[in-house]
Each structure stands twice: as C-alpha cells, then as structure tokens.
N, C-alpha and C. Protein backbone atom coordinates (compact mmCIF):
# COMPACT_ATOMS: atom_id res chain seq x y z
N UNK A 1 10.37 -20.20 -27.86
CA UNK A 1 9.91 -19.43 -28.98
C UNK A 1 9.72 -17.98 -28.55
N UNK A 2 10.30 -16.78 -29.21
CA UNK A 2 10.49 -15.59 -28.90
C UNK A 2 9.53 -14.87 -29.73
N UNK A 3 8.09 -14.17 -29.10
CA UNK A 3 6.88 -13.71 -29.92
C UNK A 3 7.49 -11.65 -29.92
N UNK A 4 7.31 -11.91 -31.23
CA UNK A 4 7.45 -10.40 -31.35
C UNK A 4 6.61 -9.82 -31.91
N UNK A 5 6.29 -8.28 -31.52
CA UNK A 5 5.18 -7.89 -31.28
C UNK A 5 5.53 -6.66 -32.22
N UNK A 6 4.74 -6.17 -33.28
CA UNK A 6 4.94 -5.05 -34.07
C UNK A 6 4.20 -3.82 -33.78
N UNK A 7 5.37 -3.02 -32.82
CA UNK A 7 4.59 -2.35 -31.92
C UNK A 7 5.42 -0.98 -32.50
N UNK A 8 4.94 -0.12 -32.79
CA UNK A 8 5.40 1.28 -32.86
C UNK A 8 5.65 2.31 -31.56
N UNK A 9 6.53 3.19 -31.35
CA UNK A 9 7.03 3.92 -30.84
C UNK A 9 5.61 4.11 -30.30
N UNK A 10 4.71 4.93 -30.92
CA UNK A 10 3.46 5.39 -29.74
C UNK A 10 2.53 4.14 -29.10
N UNK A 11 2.75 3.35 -29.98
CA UNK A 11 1.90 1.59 -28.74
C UNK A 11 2.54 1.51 -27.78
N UNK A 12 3.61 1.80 -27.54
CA UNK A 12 4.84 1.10 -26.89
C UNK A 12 4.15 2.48 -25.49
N UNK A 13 4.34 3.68 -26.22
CA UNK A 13 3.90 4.78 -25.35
C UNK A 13 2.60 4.58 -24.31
N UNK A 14 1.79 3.91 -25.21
CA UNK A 14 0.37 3.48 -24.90
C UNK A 14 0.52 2.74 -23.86
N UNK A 15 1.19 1.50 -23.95
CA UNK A 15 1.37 0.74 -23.28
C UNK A 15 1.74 0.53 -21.97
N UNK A 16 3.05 1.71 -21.67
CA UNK A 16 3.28 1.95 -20.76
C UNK A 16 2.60 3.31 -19.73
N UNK A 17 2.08 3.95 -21.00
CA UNK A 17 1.27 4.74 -19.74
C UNK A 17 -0.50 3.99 -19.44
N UNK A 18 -0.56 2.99 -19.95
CA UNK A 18 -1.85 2.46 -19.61
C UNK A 18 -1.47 1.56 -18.22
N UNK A 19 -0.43 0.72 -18.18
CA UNK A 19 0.05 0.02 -16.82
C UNK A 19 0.80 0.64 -15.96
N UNK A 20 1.60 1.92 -15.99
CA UNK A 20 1.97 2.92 -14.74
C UNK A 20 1.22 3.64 -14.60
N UNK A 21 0.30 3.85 -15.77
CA UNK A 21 -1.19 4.97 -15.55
C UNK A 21 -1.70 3.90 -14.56
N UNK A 22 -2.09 3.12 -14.20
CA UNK A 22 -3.48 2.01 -13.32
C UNK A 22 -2.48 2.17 -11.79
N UNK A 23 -1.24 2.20 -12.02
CA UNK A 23 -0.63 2.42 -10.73
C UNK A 23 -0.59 3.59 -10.12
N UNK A 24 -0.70 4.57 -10.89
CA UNK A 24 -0.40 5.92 -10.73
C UNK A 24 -2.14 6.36 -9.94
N UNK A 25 -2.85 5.49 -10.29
CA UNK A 25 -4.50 6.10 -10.44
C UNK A 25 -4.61 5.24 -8.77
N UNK A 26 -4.17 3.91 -8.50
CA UNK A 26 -4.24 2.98 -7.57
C UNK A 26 -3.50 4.22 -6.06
N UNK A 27 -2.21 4.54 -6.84
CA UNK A 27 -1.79 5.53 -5.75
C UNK A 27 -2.57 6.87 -5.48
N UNK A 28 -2.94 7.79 -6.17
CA UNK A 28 -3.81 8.36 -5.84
C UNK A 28 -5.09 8.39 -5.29
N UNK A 29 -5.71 7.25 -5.44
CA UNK A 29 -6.92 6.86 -4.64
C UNK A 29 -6.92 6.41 -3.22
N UNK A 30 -5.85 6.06 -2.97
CA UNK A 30 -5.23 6.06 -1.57
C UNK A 30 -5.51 6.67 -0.37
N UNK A 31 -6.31 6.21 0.19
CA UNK A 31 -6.41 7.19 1.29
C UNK A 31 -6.31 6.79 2.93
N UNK A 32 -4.66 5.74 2.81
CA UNK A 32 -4.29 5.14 3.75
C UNK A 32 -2.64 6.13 4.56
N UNK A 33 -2.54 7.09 3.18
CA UNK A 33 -1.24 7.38 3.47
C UNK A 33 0.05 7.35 2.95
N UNK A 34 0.00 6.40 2.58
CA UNK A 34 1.04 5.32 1.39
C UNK A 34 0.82 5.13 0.18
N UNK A 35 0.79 6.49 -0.65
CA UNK A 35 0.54 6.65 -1.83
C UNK A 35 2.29 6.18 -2.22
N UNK A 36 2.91 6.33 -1.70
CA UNK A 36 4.94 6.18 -2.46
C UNK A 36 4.95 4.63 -2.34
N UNK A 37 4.93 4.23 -1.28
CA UNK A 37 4.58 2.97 -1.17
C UNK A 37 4.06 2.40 -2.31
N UNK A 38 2.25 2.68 -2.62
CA UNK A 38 1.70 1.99 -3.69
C UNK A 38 2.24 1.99 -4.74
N UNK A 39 2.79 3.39 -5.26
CA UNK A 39 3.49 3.35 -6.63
C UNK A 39 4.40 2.19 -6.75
N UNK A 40 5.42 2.61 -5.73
CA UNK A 40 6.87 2.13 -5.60
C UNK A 40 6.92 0.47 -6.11
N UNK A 41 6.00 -0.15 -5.32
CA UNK A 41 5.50 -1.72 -5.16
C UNK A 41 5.02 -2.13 -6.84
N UNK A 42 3.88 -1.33 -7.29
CA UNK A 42 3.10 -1.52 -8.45
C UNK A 42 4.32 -1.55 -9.40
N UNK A 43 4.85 -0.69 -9.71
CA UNK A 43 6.12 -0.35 -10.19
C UNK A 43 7.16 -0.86 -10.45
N UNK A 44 7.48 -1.50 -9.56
CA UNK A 44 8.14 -2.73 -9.53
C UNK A 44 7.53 -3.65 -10.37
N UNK A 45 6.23 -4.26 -9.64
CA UNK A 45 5.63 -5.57 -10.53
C UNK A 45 5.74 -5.42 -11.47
N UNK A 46 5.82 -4.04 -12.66
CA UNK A 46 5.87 -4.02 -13.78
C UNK A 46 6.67 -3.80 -14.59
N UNK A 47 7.68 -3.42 -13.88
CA UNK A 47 9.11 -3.85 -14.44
C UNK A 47 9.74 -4.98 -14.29
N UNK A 48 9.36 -5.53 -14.06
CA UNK A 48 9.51 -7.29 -13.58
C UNK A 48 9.17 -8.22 -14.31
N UNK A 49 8.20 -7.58 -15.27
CA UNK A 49 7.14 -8.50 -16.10
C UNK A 49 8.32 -9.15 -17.17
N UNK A 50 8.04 -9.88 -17.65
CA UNK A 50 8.33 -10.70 -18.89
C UNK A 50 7.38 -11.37 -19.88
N UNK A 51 7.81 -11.69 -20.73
CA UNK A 51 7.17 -11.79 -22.26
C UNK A 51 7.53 -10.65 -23.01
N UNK A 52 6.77 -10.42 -24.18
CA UNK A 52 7.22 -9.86 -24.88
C UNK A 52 6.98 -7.80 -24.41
N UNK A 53 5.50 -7.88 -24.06
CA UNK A 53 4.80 -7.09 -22.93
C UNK A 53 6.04 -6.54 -22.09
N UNK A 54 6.83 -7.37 -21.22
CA UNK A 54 7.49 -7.06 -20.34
C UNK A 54 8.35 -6.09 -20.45
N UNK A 55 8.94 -6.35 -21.65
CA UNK A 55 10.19 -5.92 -22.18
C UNK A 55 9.90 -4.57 -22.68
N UNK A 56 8.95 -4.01 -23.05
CA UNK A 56 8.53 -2.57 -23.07
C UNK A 56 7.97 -2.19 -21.88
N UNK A 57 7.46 -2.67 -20.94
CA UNK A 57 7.08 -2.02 -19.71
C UNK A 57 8.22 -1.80 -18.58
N UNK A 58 9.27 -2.61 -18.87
CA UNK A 58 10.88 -2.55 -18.47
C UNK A 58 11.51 -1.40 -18.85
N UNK A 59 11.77 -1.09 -20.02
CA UNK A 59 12.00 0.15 -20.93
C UNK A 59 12.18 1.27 -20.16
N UNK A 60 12.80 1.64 -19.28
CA UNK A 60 12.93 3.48 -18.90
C UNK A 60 13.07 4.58 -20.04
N UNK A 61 11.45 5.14 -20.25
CA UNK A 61 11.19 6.13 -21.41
C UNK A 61 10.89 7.68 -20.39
N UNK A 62 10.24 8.36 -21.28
CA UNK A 62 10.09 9.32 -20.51
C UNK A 62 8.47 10.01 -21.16
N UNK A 63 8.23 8.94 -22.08
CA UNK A 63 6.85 8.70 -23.19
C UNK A 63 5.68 8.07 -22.13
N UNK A 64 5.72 7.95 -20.65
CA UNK A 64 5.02 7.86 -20.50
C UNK A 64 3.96 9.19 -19.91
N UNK A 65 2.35 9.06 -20.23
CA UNK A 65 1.74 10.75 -20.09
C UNK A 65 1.09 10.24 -18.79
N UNK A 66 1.53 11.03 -17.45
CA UNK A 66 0.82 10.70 -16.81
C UNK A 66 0.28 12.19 -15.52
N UNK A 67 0.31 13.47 -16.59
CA UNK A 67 0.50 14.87 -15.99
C UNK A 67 -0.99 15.33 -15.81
N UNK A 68 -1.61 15.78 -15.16
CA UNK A 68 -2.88 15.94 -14.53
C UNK A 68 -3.48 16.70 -13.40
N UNK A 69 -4.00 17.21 -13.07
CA UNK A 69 -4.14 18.06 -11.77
C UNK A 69 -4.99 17.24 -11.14
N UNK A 70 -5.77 17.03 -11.31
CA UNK A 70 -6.80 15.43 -10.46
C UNK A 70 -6.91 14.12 -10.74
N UNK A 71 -6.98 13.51 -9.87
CA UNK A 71 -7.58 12.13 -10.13
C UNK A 71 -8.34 11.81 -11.53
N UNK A 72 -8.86 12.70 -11.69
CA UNK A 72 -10.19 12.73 -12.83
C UNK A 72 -9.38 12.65 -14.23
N UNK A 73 -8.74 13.72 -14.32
CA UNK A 73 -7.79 14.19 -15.34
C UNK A 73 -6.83 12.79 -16.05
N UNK A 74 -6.46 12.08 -14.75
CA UNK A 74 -5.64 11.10 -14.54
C UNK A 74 -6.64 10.06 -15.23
N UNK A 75 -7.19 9.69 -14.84
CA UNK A 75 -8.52 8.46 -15.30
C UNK A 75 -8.65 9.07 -16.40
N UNK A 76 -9.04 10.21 -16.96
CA UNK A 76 -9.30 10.66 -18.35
C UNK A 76 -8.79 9.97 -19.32
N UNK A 77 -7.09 10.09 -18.98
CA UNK A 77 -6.07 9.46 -19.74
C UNK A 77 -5.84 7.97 -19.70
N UNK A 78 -5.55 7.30 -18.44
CA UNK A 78 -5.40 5.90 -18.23
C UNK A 78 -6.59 5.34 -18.68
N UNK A 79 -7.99 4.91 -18.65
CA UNK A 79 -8.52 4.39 -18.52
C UNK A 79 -8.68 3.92 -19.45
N UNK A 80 -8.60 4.80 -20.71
CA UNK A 80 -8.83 4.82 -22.51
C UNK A 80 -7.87 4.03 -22.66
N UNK A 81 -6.42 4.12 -22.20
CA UNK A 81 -5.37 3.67 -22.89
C UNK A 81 -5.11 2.27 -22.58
N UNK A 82 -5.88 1.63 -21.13
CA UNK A 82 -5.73 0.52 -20.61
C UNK A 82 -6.71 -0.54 -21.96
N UNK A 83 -7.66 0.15 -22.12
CA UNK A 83 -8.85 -0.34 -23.46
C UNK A 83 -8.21 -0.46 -24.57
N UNK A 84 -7.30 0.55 -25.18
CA UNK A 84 -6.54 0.55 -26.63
C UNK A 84 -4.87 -0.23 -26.28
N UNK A 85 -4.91 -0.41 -25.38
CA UNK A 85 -4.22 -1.31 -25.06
C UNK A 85 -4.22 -2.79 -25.17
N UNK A 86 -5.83 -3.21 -24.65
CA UNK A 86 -5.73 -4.65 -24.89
C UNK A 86 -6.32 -4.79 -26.10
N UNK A 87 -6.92 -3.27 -27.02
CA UNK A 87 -7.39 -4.01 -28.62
C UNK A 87 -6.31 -4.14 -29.30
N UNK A 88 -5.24 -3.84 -29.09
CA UNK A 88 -4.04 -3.59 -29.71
C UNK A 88 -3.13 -4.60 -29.88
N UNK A 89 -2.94 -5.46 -28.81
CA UNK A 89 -2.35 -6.20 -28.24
C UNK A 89 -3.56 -8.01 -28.71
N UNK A 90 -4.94 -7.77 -28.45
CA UNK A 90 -5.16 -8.62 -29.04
C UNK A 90 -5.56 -8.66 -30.44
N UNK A 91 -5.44 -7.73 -30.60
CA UNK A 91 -5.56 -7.73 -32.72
C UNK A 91 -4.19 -8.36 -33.32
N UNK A 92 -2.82 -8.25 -32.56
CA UNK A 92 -1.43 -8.73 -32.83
C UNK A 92 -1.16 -10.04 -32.22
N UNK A 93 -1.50 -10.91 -30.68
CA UNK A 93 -1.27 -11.76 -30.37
C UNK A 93 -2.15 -11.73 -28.89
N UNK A 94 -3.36 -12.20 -29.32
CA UNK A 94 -4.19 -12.64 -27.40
C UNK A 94 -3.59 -13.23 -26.27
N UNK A 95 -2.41 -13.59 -27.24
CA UNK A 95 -1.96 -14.54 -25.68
C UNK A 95 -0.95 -13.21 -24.83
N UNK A 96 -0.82 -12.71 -26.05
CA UNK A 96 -0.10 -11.33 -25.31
C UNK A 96 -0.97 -10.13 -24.69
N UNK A 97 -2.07 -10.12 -24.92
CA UNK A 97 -2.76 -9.18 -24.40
C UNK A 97 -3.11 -9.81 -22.68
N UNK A 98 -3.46 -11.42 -23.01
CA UNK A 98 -3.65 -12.10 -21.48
C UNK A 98 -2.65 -11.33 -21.10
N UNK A 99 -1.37 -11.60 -21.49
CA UNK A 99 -0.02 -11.79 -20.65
C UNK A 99 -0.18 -9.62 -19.45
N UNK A 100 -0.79 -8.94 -20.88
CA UNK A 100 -0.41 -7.33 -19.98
C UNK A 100 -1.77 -7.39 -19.06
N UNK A 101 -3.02 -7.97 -19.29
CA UNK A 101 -3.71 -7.92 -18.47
C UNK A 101 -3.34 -8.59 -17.39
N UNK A 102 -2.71 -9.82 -17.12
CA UNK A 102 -2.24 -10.20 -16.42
C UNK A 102 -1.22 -9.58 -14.99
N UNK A 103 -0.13 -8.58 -16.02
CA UNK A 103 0.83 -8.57 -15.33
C UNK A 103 0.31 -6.77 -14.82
N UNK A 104 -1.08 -5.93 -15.18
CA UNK A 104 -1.18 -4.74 -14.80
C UNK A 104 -1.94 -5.77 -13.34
N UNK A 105 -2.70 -6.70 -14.01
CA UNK A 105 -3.63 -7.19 -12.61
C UNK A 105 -2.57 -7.58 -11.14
N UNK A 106 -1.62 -8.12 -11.81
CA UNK A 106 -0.49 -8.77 -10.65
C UNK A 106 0.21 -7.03 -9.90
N UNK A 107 0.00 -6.34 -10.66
CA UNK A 107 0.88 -5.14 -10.09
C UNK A 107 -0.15 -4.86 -9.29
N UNK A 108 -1.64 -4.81 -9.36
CA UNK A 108 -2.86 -4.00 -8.48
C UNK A 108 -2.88 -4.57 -7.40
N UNK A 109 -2.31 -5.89 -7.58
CA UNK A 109 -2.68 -6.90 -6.14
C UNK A 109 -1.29 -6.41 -5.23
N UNK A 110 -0.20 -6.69 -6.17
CA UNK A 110 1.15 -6.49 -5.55
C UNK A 110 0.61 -4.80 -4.77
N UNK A 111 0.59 -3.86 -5.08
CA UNK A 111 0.67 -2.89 -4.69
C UNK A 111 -0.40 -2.34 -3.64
N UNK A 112 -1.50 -3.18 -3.72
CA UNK A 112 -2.97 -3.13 -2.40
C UNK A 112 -2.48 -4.03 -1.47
N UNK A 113 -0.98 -4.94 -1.70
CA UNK A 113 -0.74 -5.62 -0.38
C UNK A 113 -0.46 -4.87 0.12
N UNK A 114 0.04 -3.43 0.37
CA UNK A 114 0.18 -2.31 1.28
C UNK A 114 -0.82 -2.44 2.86
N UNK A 115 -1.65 -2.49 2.20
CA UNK A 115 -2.88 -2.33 3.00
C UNK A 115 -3.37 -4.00 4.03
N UNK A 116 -3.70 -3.81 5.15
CA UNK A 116 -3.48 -4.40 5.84
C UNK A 116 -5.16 -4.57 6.05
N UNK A 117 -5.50 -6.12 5.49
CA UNK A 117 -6.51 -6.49 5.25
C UNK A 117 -7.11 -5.92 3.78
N UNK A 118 -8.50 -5.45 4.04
CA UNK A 118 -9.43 -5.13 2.43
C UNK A 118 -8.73 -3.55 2.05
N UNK A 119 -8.49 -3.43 0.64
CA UNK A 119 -8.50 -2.03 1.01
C UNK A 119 -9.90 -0.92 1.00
N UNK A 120 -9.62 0.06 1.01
CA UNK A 120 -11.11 1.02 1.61
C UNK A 120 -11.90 0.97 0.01
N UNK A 121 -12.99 1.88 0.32
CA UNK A 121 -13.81 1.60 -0.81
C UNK A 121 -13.15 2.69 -2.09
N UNK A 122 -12.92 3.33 -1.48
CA UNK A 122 -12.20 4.58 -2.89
C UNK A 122 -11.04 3.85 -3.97
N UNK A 123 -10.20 3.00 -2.96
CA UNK A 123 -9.22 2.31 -3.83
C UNK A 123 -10.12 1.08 -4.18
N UNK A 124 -11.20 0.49 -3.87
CA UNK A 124 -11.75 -0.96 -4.20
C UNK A 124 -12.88 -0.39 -5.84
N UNK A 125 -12.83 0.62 -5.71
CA UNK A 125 -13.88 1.26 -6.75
C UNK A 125 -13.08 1.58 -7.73
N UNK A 126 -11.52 2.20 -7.31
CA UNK A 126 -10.50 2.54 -8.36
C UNK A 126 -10.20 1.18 -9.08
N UNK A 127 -9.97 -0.16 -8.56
CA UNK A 127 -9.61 -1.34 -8.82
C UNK A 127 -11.30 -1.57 -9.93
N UNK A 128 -11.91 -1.38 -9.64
CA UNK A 128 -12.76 -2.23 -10.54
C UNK A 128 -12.91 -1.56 -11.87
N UNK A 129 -12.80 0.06 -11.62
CA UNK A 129 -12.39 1.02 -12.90
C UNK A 129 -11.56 0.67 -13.97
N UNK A 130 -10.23 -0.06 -13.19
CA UNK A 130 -8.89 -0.43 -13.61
C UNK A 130 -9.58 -1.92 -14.74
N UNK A 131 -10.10 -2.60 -13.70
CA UNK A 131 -10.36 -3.99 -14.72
C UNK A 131 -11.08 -4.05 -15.85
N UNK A 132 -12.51 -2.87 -15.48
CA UNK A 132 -13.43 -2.30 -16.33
C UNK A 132 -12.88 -2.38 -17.82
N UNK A 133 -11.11 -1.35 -17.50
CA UNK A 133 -10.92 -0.89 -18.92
C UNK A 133 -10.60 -1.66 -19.16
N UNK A 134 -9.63 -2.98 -18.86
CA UNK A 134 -8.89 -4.22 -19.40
C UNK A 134 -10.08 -4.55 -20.00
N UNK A 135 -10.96 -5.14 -19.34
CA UNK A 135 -12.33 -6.17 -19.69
C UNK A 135 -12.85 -5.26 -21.23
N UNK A 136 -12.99 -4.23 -21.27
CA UNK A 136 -13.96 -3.52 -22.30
C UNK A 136 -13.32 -3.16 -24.04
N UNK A 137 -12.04 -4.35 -24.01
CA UNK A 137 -11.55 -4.28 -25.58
C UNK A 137 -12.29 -5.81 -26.05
C-alpha cells in the first residue's frame, strides 16, 4: 500500500531543511575535526530513507535553507522546522511522522558513528536539542 502525503512545495522545503538542517547543526558542533565526515555520513542516511518521507528527503532541491553565520543562526532555523515538521506530518499520517523521526534519528546515530566511543558534550547537547524539537509537536 503506497501512502501519499499532501505535501506542498514549501512542506516538502520544510522537510528537508529540518533533516539536513539536524545534520548540518550535528556537523557543526563537532569538535573532533570531522565535520565533512559527519555531514557526508548523516546525508547519506537520509537519502536512503524510504516511505513516503523518503522520497522527498531523496529529492536533490536547492529549497533547502541552511545559510547562517553561526551555529546559533543555524539552530534558529532547524530547530523550529524539525517541530513543524512533525506537526505536519502528524496532522496528515503519524505513522509517517514516526517514519521522519525515525529516519532524522537513524541519520544522528549513523553520523556520531564517526566518533570513536561517546561523542563529546557539545555534540551530546546538540543531539538532545535535535530530539527536543522532534519530541515538542
């Protein structure tokens, strides 16, 4: 059964800068070195995804906003959109909102396997920021 999701040009926008935004924020908090690395990895996981979710986070746009001079700037933007993301997604289909919380969470793990053992506290504080916004729709 093929769930389709009535998503407009700017959800779709949303969407993808809320799950390369959490990667983008994961790489910058980095302070191992391997910020290309983190992207690169996260990045992957999320073009990888499948369901219906997937298939717009697959999408090579250029709609995603992820321009900023700090970290801060960066979180400004992602953090909101990770939130209007999952109200969005579960106001249309919950099992689809599991599915992007799911597959931004699988990219955070995929991309902190970088790190060899725990990672440090700057990226472990960025990670709970990240879930914060999932958790708070």
């Amino acid at each position: 059964m093929t769930i389709t999701l009535a998503l407009t040009d700017q959800d779709k926008a949303t969407l993808r800068t809320a799950a390369y935004g959490a990667v983008a924020l994961l790489s910058a908090a980095d302070a191992t070195g391997k910020p290309h690395r983190i992207a690169t990895i996260g990045s992957l996981a999320l073009s990888s995804a499948i369901g219906a979710t997937g298939h717009v986070l697959a999408a090579k746009t250029r709609d995603i906003d992820l321009y900023g001079k700090s970290v801060a700037e960066l979180a400004d933007r992602v953090l909101p959109a990770l939130t209007e993301s999952m109200t969005l997604l579960k106001r249309q289909d919950p099992a689809e909102a599991g599915n992007f919380r799911g597959i931004v969470l699988t990219a955070i793990e995929a991309a902190t396997q970088v790190h060899q053992g725990r990672p440090g506290p700057v990226l472990t504080d960025m990670i709970a920021k990240i879930t914060g916004a999932l958790d708070a729709a």
